[in-house]
N, C-alpha and C. Protein backbone atom coordinates (compact mmCIF):
# COMPACT_ATOMS: atom_id res chain seq x y z
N UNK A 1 1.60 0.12 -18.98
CA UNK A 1 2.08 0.03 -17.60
C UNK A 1 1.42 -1.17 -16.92
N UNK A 2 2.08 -2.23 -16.15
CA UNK A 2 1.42 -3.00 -15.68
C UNK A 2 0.83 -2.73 -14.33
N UNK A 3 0.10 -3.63 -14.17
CA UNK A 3 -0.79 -3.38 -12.69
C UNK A 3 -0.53 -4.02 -11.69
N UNK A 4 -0.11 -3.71 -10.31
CA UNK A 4 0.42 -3.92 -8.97
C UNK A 4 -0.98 -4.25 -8.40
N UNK A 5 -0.73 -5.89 -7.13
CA UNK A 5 -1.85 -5.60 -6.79
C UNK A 5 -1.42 -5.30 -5.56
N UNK A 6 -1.45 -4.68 -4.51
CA UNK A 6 -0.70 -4.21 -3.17
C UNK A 6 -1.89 -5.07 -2.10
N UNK A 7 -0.92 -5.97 -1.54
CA UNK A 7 -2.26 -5.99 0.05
C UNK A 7 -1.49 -5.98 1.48
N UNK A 8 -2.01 -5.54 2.07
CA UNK A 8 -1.51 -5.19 3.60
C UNK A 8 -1.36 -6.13 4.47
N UNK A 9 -0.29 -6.77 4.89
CA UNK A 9 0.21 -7.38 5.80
C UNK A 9 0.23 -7.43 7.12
N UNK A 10 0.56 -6.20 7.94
CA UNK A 10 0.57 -5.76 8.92
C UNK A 10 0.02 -4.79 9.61
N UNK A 11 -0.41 -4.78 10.87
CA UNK A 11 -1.13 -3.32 11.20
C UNK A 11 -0.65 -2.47 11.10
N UNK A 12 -1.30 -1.32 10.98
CA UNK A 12 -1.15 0.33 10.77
C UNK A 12 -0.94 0.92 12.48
N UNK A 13 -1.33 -0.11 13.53
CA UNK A 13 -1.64 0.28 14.88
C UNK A 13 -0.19 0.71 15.07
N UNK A 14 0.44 2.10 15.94
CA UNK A 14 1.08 2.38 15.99
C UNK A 14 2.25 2.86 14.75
N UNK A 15 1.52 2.86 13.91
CA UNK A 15 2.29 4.31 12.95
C UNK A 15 2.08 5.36 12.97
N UNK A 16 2.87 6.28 12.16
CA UNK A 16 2.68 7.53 12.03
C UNK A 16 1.60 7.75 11.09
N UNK A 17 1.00 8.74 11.35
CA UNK A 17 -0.48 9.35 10.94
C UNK A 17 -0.21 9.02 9.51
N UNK A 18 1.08 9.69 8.83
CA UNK A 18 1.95 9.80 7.58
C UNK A 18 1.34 8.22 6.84
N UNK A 19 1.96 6.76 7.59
CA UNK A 19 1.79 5.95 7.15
C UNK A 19 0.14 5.18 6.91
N UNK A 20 -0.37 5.61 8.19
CA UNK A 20 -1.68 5.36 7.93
C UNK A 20 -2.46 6.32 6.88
N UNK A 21 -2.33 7.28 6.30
CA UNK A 21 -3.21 7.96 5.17
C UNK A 21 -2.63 7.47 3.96
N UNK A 22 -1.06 6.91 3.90
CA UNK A 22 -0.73 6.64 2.83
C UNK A 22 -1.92 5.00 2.46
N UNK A 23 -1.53 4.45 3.65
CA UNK A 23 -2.60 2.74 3.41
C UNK A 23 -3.91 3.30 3.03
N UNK A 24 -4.61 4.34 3.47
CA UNK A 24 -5.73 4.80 3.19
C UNK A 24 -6.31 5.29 1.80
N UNK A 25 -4.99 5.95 1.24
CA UNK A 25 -5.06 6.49 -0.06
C UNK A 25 -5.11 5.53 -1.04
N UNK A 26 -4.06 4.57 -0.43
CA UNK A 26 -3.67 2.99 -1.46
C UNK A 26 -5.05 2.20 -1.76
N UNK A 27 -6.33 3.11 -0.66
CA UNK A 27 -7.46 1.68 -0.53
C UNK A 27 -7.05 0.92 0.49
N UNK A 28 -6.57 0.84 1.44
CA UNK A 28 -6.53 -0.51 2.59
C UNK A 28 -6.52 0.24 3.68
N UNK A 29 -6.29 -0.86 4.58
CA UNK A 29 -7.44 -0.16 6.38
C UNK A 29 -7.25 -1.76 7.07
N UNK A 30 -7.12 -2.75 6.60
CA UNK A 30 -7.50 -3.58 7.37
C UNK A 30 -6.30 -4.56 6.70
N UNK A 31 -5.40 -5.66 7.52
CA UNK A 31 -5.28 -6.78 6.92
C UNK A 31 -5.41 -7.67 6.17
N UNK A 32 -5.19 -7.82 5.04
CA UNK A 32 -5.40 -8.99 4.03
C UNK A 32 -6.38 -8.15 2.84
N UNK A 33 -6.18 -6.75 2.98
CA UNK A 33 -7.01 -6.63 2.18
C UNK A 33 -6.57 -6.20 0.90
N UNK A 34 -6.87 -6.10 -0.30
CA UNK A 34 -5.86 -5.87 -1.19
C UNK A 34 -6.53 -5.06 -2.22
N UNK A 35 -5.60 -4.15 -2.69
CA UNK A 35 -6.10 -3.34 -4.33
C UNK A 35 -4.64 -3.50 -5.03
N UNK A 36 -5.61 -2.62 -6.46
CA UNK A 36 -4.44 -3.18 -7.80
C UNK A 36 -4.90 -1.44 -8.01
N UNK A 37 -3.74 -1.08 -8.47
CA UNK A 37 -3.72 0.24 -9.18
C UNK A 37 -2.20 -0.01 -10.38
N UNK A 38 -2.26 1.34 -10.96
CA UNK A 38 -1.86 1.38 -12.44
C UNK A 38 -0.32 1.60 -11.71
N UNK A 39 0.68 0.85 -12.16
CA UNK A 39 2.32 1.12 -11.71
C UNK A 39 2.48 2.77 -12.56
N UNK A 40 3.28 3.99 -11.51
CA UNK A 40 2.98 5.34 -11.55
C UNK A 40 4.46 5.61 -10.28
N UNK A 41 5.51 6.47 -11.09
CA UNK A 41 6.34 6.81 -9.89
C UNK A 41 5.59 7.44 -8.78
N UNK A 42 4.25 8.13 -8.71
CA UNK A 42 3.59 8.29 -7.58
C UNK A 42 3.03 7.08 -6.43
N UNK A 43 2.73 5.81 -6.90
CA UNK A 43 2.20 5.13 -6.69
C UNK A 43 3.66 4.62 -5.96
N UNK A 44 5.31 4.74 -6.41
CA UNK A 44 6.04 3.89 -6.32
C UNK A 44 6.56 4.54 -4.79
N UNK A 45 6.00 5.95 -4.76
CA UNK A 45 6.80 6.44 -3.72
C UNK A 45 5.74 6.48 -2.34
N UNK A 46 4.50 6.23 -2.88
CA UNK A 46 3.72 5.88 -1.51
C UNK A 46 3.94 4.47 -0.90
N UNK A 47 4.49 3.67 -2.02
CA UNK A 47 4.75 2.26 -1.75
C UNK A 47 5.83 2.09 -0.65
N UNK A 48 7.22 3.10 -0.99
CA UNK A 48 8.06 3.23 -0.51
C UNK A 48 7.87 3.39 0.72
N UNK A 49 7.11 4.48 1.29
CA UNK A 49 6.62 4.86 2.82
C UNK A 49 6.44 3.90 3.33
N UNK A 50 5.24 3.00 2.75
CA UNK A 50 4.83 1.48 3.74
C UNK A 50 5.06 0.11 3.29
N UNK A 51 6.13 0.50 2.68
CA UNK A 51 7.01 -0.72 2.31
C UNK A 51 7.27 -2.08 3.35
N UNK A 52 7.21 -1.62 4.79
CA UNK A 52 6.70 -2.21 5.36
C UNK A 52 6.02 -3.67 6.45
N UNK A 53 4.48 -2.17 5.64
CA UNK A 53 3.38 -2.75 5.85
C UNK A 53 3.18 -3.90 5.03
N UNK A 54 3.19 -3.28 3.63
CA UNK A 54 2.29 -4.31 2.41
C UNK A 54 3.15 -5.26 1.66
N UNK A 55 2.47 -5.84 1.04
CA UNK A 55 2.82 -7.03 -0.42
C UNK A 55 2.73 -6.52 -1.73
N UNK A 56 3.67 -6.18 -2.02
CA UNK A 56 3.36 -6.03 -3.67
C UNK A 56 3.40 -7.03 -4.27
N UNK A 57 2.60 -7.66 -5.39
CA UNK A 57 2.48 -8.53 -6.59
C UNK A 57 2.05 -7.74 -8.08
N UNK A 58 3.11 -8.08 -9.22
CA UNK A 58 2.60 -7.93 -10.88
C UNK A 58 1.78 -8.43 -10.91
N UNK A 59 0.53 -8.16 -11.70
CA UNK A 59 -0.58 -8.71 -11.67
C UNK A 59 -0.93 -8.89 -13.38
């Protein structure tokens, strides 16, 4: 499975609680900040929620 590196683009200020625990779970909180986790239809459907917010890149 390849590895996604996700980083956050935009603020969380004014989302739903929903979207902010999902950025939280992903690892991010702040702008520009970025993690890589394992590509996972779980992973694909939190992506989905703050689709968004963030950047996905194959890594």
């Amino acid at each position: 499975m390849p590895n996604l590196r996700i980083t956050q683009v935009r603020s969380a200020i004014g989302q739903s609680q929903r979207h902010r625990g999902t950025l939280r779970a992903l690892g991010l909180g702040r702008i520009g900040r970025s993690a890589e986790h394992a590509d996972s239809p779980q992973l694909a459907g939190m992506l989905r929620k703050v689709r968004h917010l963030v950047r996905v890149e194959e890594v």
